[in-house]
PDB file of N, CA and C in Angstrom:
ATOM      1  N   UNK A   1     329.050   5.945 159.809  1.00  0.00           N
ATOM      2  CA  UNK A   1     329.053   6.786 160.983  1.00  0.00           C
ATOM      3  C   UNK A   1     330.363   7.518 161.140  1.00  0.00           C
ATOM      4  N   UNK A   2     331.459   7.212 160.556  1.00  0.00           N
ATOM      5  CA  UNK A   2     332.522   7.427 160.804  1.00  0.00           C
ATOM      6  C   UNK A   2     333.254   7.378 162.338  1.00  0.00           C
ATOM      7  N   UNK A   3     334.279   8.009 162.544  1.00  0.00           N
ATOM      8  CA  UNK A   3     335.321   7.568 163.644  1.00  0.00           C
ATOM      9  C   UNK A   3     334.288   8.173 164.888  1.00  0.00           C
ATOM     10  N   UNK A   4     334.035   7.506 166.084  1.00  0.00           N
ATOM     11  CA  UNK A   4     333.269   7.707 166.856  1.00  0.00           C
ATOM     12  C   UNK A   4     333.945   6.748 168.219  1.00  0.00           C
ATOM     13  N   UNK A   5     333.304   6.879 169.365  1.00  0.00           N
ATOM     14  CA  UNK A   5     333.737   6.473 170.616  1.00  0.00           C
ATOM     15  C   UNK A   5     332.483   5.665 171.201  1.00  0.00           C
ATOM     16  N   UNK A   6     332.715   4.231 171.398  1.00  0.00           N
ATOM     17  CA  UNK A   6     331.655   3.374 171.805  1.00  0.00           C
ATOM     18  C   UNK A   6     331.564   3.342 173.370  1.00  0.00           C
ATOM     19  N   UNK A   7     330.702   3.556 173.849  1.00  0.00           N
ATOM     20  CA  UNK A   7     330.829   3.753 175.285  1.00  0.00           C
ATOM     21  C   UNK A   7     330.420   2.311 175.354  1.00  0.00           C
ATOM     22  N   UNK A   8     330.729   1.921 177.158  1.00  0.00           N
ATOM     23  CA  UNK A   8     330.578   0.528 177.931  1.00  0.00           C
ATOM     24  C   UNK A   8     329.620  -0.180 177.021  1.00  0.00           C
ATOM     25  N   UNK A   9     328.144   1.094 177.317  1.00  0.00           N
ATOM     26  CA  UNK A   9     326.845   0.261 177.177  1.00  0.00           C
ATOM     27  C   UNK A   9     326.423   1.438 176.433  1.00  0.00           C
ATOM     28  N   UNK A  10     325.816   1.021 175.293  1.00  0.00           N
ATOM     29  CA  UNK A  10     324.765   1.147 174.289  1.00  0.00           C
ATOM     30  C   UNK A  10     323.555   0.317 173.898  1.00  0.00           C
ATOM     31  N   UNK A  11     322.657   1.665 173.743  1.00  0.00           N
ATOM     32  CA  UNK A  11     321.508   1.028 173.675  1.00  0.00           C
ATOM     33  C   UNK A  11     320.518   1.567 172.141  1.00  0.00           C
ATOM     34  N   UNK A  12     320.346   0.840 171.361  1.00  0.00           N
ATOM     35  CA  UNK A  12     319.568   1.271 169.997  1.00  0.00           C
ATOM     36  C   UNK A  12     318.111   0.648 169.969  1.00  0.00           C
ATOM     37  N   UNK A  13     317.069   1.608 169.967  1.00  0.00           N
ATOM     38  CA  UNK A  13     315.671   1.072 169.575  1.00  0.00           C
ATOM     39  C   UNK A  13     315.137   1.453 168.661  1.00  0.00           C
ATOM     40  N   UNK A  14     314.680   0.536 167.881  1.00  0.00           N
ATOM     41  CA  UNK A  14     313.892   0.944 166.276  1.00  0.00           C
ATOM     42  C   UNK A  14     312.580   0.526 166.099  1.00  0.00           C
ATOM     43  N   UNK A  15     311.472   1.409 166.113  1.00  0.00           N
ATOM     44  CA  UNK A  15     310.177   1.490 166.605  1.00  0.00           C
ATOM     45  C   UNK A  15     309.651   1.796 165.068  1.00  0.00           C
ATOM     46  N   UNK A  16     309.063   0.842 164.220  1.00  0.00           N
ATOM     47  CA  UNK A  16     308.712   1.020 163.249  1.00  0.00           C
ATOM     48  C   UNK A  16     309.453   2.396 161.999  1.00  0.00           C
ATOM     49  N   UNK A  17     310.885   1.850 162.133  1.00  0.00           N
ATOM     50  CA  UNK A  17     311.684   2.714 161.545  1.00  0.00           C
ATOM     51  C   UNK A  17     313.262   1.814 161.470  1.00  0.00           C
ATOM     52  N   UNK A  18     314.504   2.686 161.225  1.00  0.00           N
ATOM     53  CA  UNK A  18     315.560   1.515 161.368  1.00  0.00           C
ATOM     54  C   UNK A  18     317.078   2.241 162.101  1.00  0.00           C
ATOM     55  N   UNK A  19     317.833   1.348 162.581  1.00  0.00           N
ATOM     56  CA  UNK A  19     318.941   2.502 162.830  1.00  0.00           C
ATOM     57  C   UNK A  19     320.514   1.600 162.238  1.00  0.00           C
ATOM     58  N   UNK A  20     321.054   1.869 161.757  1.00  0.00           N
ATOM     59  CA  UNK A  20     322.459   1.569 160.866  1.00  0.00           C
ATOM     60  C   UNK A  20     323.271   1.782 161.836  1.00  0.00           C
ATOM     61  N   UNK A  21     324.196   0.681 162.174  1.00  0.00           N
ATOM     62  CA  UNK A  21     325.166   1.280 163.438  1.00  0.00           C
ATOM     63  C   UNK A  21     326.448   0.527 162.696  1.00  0.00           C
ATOM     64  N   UNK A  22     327.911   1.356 162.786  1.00  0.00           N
ATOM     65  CA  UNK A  22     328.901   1.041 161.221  1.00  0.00           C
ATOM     66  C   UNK A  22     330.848   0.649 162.696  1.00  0.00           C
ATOM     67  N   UNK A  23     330.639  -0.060 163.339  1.00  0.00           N
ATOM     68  CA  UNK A  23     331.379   0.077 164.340  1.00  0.00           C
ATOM     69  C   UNK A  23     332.908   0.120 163.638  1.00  0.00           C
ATOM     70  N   UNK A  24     333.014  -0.149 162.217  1.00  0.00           N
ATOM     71  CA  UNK A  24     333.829  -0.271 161.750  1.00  0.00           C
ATOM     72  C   UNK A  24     335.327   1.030 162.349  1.00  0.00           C
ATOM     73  N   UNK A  25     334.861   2.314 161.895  1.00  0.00           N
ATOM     74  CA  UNK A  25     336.222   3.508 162.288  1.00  0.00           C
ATOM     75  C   UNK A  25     335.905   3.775 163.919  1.00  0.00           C
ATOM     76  N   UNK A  26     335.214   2.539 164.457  1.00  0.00           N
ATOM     77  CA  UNK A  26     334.775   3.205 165.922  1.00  0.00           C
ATOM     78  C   UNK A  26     335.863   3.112 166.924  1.00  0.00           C
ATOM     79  N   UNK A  27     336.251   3.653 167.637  1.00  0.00           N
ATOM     80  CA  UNK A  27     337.271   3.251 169.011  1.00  0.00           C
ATOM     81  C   UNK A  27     336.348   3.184 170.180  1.00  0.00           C
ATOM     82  N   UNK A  28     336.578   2.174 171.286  1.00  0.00           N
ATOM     83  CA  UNK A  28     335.769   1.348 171.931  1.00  0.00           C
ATOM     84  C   UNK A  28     336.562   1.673 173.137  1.00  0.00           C
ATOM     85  N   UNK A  29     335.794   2.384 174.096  1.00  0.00           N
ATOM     86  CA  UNK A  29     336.199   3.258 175.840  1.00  0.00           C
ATOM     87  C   UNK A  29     336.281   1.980 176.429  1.00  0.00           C
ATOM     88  N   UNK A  30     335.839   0.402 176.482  1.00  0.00           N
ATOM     89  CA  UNK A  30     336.683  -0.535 177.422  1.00  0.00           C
ATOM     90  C   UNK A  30     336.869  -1.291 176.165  1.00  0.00           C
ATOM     91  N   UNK A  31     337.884  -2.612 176.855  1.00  0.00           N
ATOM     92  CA  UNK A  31     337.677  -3.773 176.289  1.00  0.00           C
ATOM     93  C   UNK A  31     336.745  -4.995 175.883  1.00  0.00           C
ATOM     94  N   UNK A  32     335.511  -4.665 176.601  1.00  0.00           N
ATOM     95  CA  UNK A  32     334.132  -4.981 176.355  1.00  0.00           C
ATOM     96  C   UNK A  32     333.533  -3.836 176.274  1.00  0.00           C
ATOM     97  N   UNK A  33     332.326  -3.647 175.393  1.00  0.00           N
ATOM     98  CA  UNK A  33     331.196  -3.287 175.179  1.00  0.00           C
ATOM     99  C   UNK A  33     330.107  -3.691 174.584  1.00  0.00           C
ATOM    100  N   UNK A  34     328.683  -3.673 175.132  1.00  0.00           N
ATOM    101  CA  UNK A  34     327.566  -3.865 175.553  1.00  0.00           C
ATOM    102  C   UNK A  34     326.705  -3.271 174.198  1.00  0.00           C
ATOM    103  N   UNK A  35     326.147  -3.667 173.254  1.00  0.00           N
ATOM    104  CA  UNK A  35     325.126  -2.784 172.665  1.00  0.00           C
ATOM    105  C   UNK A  35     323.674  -3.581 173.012  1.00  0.00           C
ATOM    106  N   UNK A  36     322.753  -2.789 173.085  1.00  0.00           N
ATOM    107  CA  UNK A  36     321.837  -3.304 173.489  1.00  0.00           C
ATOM    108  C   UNK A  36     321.006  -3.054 172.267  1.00  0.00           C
ATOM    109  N   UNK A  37     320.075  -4.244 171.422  1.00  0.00           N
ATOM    110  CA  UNK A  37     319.359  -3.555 170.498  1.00  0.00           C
ATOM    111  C   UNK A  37     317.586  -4.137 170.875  1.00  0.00           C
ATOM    112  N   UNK A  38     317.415  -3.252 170.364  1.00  0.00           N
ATOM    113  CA  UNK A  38     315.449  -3.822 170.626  1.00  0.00           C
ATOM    114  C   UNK A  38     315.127  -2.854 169.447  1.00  0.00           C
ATOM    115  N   UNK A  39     313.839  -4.075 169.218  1.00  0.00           N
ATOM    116  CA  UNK A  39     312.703  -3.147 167.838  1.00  0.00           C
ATOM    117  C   UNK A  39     311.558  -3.735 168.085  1.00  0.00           C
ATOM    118  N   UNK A  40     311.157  -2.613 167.218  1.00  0.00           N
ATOM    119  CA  UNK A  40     309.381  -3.662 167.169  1.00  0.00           C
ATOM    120  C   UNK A  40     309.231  -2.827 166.063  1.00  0.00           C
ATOM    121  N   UNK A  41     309.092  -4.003 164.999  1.00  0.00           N
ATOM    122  CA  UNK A  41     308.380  -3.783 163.695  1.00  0.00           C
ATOM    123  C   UNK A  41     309.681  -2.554 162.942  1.00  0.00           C
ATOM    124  N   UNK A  42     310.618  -3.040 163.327  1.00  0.00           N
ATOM    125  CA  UNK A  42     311.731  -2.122 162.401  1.00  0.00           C
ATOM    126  C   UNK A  42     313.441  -2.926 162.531  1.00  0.00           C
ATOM    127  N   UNK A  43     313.942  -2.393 162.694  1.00  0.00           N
ATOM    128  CA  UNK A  43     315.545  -3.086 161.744  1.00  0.00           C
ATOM    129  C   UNK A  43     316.868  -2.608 162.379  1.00  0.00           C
ATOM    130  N   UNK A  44     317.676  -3.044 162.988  1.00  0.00           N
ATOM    131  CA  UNK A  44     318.892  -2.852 163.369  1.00  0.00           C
ATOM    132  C   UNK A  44     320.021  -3.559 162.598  1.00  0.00           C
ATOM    133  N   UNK A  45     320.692  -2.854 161.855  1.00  0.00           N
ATOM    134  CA  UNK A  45     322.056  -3.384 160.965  1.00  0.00           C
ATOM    135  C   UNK A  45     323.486  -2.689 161.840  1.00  0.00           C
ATOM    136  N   UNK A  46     323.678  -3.827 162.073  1.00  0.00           N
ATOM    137  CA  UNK A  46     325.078  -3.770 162.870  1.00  0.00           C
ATOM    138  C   UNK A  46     326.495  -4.119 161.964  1.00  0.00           C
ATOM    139  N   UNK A  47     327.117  -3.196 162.158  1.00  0.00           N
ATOM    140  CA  UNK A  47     328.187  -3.999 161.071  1.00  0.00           C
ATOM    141  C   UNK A  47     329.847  -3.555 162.204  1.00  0.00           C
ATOM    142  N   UNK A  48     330.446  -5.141 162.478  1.00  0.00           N
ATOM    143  CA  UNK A  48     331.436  -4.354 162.590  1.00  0.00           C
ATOM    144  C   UNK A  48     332.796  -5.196 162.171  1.00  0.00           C
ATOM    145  N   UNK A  49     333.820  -4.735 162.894  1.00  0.00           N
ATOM    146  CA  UNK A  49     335.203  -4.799 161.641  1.00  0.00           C
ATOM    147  C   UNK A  49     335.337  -6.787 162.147  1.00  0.00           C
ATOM    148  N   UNK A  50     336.523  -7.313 161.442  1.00  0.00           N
ATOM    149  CA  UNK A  50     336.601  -8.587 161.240  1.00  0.00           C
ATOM    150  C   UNK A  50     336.898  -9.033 161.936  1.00  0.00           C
ATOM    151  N   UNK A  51     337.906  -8.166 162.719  1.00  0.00           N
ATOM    152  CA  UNK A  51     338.660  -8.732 163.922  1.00  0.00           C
ATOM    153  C   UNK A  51     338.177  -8.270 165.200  1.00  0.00           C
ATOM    154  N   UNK A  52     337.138  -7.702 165.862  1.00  0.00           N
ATOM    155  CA  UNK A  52     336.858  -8.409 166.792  1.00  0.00           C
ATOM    156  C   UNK A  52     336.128  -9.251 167.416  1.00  0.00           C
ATOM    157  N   UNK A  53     335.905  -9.371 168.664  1.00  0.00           N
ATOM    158  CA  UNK A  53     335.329 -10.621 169.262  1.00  0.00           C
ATOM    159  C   UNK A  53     333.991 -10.351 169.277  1.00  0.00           C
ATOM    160  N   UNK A  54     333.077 -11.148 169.170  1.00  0.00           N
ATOM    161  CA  UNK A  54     331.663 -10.765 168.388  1.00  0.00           C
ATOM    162  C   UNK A  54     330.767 -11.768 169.559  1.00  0.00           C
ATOM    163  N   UNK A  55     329.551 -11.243 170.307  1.00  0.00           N
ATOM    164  CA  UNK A  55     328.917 -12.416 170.570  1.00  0.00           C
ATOM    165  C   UNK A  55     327.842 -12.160 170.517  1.00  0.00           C
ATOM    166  N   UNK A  56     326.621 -12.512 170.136  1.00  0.00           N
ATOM    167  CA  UNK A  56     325.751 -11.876 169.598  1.00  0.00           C
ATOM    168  C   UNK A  56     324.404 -13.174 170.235  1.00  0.00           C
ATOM    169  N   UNK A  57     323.816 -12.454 171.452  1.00  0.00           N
ATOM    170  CA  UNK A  57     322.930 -13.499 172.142  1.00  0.00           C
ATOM    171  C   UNK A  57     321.523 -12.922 172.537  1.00  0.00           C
ATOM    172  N   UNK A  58     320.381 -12.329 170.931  1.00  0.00           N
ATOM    173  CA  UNK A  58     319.205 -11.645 170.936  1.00  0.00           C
ATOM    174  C   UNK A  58     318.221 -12.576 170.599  1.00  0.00           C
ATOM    175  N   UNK A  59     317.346 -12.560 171.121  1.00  0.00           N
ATOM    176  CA  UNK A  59     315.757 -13.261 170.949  1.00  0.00           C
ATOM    177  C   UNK A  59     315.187 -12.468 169.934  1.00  0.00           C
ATOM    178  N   UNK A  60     314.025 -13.084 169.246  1.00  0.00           N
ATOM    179  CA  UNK A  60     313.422 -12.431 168.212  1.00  0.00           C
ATOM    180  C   UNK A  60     311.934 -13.227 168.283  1.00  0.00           C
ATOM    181  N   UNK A  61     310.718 -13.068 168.141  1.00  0.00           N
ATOM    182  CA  UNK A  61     309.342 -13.046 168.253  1.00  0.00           C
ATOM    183  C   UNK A  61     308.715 -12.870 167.112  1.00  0.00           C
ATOM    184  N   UNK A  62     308.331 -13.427 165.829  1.00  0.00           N
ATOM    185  CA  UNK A  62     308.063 -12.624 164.633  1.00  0.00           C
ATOM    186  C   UNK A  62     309.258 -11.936 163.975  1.00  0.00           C
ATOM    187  N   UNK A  63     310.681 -12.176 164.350  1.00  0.00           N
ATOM    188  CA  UNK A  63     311.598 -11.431 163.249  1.00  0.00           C
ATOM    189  C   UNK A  63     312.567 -12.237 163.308  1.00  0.00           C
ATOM    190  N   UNK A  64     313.568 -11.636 163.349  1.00  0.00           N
ATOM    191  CA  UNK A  64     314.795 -12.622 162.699  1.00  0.00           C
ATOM    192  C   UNK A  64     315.908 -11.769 163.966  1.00  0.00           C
ATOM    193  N   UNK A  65     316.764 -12.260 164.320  1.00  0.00           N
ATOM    194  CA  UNK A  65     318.108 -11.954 165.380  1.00  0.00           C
ATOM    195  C   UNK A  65     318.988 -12.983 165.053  1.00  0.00           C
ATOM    196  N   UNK A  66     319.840 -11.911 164.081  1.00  0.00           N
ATOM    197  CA  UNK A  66     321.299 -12.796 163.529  1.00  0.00           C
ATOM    198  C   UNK A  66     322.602 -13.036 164.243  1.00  0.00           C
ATOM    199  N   UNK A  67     322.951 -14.183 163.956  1.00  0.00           N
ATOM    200  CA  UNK A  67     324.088 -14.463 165.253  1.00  0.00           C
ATOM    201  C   UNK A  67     325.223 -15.166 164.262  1.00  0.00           C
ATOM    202  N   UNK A  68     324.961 -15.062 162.915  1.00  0.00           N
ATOM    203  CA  UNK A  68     326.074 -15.226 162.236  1.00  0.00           C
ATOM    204  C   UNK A  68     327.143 -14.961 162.308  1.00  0.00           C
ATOM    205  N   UNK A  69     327.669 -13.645 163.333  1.00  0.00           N
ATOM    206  CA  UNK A  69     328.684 -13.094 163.377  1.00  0.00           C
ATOM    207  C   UNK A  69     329.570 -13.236 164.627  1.00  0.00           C
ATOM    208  N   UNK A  70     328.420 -14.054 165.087  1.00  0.00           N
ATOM    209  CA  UNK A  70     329.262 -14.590 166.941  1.00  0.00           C
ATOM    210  C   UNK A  70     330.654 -15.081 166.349  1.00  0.00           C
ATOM    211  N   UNK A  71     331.467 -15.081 167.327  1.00  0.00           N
ATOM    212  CA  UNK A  71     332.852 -15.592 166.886  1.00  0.00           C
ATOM    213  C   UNK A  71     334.380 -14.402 167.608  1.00  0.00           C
ATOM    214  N   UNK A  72     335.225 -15.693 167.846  1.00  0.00           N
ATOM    215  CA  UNK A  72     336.279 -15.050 168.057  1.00  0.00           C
ATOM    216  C   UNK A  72     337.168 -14.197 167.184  1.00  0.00           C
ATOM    217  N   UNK A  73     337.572 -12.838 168.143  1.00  0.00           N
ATOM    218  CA  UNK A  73     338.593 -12.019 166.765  1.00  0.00           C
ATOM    219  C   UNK A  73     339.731 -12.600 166.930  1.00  0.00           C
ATOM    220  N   UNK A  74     340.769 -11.298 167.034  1.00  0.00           N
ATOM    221  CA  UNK A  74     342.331 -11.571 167.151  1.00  0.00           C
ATOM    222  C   UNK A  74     342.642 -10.870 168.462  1.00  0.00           C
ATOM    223  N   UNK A  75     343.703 -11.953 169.196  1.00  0.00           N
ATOM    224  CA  UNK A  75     344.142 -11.739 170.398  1.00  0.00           C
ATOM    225  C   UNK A  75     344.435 -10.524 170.740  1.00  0.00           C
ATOM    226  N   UNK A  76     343.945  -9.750 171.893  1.00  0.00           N
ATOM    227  CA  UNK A  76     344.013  -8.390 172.132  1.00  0.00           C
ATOM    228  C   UNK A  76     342.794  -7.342 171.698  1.00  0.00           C
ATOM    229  N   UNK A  77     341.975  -7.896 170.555  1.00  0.00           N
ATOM    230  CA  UNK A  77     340.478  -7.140 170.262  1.00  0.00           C
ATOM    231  C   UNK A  77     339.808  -6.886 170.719  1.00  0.00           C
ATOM    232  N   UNK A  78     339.199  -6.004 170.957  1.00  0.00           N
ATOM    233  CA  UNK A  78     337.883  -5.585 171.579  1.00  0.00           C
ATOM    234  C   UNK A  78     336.655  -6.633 171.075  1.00  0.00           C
ATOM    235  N   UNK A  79     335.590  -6.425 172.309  1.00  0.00           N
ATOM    236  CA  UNK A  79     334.632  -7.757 172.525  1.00  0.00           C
ATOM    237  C   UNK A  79     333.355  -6.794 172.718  1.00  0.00           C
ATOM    238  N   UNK A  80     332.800  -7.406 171.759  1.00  0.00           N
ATOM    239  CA  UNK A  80     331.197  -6.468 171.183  1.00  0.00           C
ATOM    240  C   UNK A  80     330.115  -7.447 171.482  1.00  0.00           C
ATOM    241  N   UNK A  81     329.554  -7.105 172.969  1.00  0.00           N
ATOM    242  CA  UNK A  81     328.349  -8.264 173.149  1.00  0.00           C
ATOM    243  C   UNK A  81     326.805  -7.066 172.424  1.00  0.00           C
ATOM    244  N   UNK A  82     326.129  -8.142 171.961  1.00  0.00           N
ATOM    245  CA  UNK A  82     324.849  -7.694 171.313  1.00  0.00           C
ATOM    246  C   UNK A  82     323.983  -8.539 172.282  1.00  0.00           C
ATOM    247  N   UNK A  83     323.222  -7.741 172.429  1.00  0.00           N
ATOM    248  CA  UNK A  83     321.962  -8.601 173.601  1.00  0.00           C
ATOM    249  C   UNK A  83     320.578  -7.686 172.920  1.00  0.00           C
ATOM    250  N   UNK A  84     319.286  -7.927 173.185  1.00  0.00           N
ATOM    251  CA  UNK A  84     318.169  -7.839 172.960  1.00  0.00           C
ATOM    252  C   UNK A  84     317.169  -8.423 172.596  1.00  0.00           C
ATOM    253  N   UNK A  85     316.084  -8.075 172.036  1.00  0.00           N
ATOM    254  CA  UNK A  85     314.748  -8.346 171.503  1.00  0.00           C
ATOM    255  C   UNK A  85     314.493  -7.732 170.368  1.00  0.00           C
ATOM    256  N   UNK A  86     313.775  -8.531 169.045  1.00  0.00           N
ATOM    257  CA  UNK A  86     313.399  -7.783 167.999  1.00  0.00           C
ATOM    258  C   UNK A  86     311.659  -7.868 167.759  1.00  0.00           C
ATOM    259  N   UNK A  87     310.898  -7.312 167.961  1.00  0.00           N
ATOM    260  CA  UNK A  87     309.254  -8.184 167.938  1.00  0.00           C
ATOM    261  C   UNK A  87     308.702  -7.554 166.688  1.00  0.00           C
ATOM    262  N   UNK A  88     308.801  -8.837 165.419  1.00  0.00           N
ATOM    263  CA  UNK A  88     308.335  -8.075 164.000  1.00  0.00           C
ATOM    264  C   UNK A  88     308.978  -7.211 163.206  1.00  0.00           C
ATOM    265  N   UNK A  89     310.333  -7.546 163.934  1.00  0.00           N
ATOM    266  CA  UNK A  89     311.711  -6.755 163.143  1.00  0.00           C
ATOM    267  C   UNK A  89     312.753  -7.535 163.230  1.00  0.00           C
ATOM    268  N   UNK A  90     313.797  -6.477 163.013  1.00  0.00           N
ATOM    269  CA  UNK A  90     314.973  -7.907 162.759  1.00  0.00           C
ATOM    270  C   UNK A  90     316.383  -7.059 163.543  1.00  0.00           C
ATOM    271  N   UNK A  91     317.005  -8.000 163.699  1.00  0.00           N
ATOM    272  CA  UNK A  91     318.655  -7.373 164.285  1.00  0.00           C
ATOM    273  C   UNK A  91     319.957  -7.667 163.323  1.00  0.00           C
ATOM    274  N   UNK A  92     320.425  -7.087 162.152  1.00  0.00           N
ATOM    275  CA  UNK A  92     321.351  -7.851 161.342  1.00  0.00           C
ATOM    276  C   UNK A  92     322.880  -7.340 161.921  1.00  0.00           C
ATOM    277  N   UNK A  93     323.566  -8.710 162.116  1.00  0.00           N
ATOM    278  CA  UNK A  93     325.083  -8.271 162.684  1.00  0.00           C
ATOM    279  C   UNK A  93     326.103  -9.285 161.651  1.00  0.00           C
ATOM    280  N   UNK A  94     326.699  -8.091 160.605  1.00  0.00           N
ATOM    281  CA  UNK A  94     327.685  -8.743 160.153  1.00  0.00           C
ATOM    282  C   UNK A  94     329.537  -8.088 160.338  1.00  0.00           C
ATOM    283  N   UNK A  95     329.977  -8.632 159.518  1.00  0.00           N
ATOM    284  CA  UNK A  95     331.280  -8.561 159.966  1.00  0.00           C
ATOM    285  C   UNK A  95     332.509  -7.817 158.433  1.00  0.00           C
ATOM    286  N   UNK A  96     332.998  -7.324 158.735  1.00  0.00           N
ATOM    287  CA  UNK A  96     333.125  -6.278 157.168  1.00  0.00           C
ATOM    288  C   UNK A  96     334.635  -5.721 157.761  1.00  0.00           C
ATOM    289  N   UNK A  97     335.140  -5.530 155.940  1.00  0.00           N
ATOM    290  CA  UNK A  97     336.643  -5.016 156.574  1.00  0.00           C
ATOM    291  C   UNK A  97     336.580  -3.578 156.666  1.00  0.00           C
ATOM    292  N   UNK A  98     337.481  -3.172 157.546  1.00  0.00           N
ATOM    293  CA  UNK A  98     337.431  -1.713 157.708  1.00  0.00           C
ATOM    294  C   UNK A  98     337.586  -0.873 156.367  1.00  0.00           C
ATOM    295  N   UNK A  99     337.336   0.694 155.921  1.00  0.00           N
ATOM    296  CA  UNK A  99     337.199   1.056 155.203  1.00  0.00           C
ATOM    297  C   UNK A  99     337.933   1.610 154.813  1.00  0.00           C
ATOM    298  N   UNK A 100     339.235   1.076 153.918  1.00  0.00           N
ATOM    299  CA  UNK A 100     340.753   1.660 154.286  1.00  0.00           C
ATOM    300  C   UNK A 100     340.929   2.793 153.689  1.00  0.00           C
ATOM    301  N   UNK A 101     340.162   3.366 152.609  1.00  0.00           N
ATOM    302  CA  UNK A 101     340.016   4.950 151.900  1.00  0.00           C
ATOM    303  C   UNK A 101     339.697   5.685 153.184  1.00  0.00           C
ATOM    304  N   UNK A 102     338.341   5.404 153.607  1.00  0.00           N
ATOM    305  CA  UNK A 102     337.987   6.457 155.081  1.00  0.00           C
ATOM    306  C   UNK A 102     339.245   6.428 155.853  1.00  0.00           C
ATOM    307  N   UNK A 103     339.748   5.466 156.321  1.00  0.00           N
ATOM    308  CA  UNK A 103     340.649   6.212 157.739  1.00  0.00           C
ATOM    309  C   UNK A 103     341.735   6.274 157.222  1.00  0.00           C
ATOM    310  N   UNK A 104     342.271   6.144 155.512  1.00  0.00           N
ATOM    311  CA  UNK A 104     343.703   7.045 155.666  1.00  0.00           C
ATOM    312  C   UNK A 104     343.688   8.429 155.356  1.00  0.00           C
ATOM    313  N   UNK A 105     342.064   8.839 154.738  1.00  0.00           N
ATOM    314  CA  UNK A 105     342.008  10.297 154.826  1.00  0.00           C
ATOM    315  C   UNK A 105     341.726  11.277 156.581  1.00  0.00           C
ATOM    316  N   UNK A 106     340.717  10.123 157.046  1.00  0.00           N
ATOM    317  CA  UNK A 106     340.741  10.580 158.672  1.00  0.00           C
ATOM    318  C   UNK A 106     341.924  10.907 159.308  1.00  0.00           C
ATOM    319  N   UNK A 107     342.897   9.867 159.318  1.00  0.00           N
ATOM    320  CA  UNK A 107     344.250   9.932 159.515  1.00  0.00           C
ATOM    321  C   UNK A 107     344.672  11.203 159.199  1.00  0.00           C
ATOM    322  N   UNK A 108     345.109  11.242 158.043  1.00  0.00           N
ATOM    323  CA  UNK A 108     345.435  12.900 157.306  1.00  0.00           C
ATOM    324  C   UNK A 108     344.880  13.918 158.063  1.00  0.00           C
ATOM    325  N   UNK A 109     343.618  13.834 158.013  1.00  0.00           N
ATOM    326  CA  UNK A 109     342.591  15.146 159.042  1.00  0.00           C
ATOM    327  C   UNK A 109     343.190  15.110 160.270  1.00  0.00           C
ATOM    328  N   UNK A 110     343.594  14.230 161.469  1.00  0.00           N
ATOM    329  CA  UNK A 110     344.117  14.543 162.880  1.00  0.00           C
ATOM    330  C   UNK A 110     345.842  14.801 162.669  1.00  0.00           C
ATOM    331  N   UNK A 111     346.128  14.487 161.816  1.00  0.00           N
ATOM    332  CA  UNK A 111     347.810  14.834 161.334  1.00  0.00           C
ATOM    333  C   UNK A 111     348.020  16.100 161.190  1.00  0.00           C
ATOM    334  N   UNK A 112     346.705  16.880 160.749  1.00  0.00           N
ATOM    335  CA  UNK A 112     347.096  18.242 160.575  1.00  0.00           C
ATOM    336  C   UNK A 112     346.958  19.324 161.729  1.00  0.00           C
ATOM    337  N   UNK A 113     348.347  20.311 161.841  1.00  0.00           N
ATOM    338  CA  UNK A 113     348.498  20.969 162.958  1.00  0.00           C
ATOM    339  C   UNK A 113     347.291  21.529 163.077  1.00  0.00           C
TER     340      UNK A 113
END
């Protein structure tokens, strides 16, 4: 997705289809934010960076809602609650290092006058 701005509350639904959400180059408008995911019969892949605070508390009916990634970051991180429903789909939330080629060229791009 590249460098993007996570508002409070987000909300992703995947209705027999899927949506990729990459929080990794994201900057996050509070210190909590809210994603909300729901599907039916399709796929939410959440991926975000290592260090932050992760809590990940979705029901699933016929699919799978991963919570592998619940867990504390590093003091001062931003705090990514995942909440929802998946019915016959799935919610995948893992945890990945940032993409250090992407943001030292991003970098470069806002450096320039």
């Amino acid at each position: 997705m590249g460098r993007w701005v996570v508002p409070r509350n987000y909300v992703g639904v995947a209705v027999m289809g899927g949506i990729e959400l990459d929080l990794r180059e994201a900057q996050f408008s509070e210190p909590e934010v809210t994603i909300h995911a729901y599907t039916l019969m399709g796929g939410i892949e959440i991926t975000v960076p290592e260090d932050v605070d992760v809590d990940v508390s979705g029901f699933a009916f016929m699919g799978g809602f991963d919570h592998n990634a619940s867990g504390p970051g590093v003091p001062g991180a931003p705090r990514v609650r995942i909440l929802g429903f998946a019915l016959m789909g799935g919610v995948d939330v893992r945890r990945k290092p940032q993409k250090a080629s992407t943001n030292a060229r991003a970098d470069r791009e806002l450096d320039k006058p």
